[in-house]
Protein backbone atom coordinates (compact mmCIF):
# COMPACT_ATOMS: atom_id res chain seq x y z
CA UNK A 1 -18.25 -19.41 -63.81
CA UNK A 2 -17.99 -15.54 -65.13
CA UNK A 3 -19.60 -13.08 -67.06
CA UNK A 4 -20.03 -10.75 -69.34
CA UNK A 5 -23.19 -8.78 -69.51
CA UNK A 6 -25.27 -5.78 -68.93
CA UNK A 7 -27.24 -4.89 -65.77
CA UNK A 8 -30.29 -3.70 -66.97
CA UNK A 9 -30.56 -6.31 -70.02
CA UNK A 10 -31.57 -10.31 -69.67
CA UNK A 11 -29.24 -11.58 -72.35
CA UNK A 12 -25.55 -12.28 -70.08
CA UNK A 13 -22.87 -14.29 -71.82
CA UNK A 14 -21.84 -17.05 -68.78
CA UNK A 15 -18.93 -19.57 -69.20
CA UNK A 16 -16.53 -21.20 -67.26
CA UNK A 17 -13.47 -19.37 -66.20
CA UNK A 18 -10.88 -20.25 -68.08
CA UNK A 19 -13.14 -19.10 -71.57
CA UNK A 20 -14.08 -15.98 -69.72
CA UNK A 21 -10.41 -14.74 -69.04
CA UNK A 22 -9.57 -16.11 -72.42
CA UNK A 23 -11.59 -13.70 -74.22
CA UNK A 24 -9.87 -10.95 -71.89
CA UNK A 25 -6.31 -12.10 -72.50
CA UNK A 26 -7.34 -12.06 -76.28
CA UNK A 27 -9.39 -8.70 -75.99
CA UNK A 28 -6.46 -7.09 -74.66
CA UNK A 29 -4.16 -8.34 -77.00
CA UNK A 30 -5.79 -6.48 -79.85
CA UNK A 31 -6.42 -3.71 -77.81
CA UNK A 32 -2.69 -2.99 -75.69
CA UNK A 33 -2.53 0.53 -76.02
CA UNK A 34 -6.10 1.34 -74.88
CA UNK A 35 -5.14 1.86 -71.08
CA UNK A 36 -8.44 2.17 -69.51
CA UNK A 37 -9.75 -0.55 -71.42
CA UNK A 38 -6.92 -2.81 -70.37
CA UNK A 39 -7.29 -1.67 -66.98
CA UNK A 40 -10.91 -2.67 -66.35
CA UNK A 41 -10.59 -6.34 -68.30
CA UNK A 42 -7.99 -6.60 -65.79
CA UNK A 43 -9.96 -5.90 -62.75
CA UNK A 44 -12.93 -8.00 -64.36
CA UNK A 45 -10.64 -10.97 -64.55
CA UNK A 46 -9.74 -11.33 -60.78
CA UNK A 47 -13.58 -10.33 -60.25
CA UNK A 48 -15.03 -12.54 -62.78
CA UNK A 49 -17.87 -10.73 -64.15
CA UNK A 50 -17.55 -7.45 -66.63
CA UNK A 51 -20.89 -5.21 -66.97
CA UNK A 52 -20.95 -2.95 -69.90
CA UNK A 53 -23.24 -0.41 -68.95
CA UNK A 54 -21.30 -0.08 -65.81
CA UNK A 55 -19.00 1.98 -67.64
CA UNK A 56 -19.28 5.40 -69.73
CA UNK A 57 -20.75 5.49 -73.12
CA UNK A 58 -17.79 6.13 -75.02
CA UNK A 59 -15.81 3.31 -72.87
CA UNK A 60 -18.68 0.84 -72.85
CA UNK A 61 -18.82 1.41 -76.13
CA UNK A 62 -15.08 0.70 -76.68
CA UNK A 63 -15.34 -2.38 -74.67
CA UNK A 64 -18.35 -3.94 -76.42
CA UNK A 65 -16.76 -3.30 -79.71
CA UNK A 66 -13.46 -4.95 -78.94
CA UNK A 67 -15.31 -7.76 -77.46
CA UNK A 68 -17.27 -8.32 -80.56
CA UNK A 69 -14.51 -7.72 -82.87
CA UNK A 70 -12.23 -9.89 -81.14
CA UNK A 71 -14.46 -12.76 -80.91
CA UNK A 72 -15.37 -12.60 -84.72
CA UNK A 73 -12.39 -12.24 -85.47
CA UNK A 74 -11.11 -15.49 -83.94
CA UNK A 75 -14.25 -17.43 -85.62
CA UNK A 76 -13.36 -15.93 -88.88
CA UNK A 77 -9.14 -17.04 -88.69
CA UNK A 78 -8.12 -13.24 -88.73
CA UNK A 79 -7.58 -13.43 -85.14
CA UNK A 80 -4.89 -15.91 -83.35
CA UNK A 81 -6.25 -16.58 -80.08
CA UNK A 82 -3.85 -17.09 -76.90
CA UNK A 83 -5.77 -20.28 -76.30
CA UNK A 84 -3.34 -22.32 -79.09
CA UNK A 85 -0.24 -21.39 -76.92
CA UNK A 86 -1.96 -22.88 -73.87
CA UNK A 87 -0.89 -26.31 -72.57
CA UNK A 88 -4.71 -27.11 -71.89
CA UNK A 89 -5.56 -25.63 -75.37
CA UNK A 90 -6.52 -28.86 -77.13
CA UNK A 91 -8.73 -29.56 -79.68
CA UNK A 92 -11.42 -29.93 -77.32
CA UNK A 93 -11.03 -27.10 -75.53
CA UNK A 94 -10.39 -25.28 -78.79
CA UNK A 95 -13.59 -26.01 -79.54
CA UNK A 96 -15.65 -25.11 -76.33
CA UNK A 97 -14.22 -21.87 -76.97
CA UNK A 98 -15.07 -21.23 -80.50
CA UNK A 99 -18.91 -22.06 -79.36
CA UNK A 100 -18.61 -19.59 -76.63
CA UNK A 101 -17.20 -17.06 -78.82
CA UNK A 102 -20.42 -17.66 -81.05
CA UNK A 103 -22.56 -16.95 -78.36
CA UNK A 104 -20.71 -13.79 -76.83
CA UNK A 105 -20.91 -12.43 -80.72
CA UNK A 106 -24.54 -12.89 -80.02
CA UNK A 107 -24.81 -11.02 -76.85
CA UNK A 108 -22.73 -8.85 -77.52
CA UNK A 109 -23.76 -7.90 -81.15
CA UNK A 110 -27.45 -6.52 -79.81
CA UNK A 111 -25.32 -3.91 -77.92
CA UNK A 112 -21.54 -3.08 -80.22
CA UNK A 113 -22.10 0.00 -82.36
């Protein structure tokens, strides 16, 4: 299981691994030449959680932002996610994802500006 959430704030998006480096891979795809960014999704992969607030304002806002954007963007078709190029990316696991990515939209949304 990983994360992404806030410290200070109830609402936590949790999922199983492989969705929660998903949205990473895909985050970063749409996002290569923001360095720092790509940096910490990097670090949050191999430590399986990311908190927002943990960073500064402008970056956590960056971060929640592409996060948001990312994941709508998937739901909406505008967005290829890395998932269909995966061996395991089937139509069930296709569709895990999307639900995920409804719910991270949710979390996420209260906080993106």
């Amino acid at each position: 299981m990983a994360l992404i959430g806030w410290h200070n704030k109830p609402d936590s998006w949790v999922v199983a691994g492989w969705a929660f480096r998903q949205v990473l891979e895909d985050v970063r795809s749409q996002c290569p030449a923001d360095a720092e960014m790509v940096s910490e999704l990097e670090l949050a992969r191999d430590l399986k959680y990311l908190f927002i607030d943990s960073f500064s304002g402008d970056l956590a806002k960056r971060l929640a932002n592409a996060i948001r954007d990312t994941a709508s963007g998937i739901l909406s078709g505008q967005i290829r996610s890395g998932l269909l190029d995966k061996p395991f990316g089937d139509a069930n696991a296709i569709a895990e994802y999307r639900s995920a990515l409804r719910e991270l939209v949710a979390v996420v949304s209260d906080h993106a500006v």
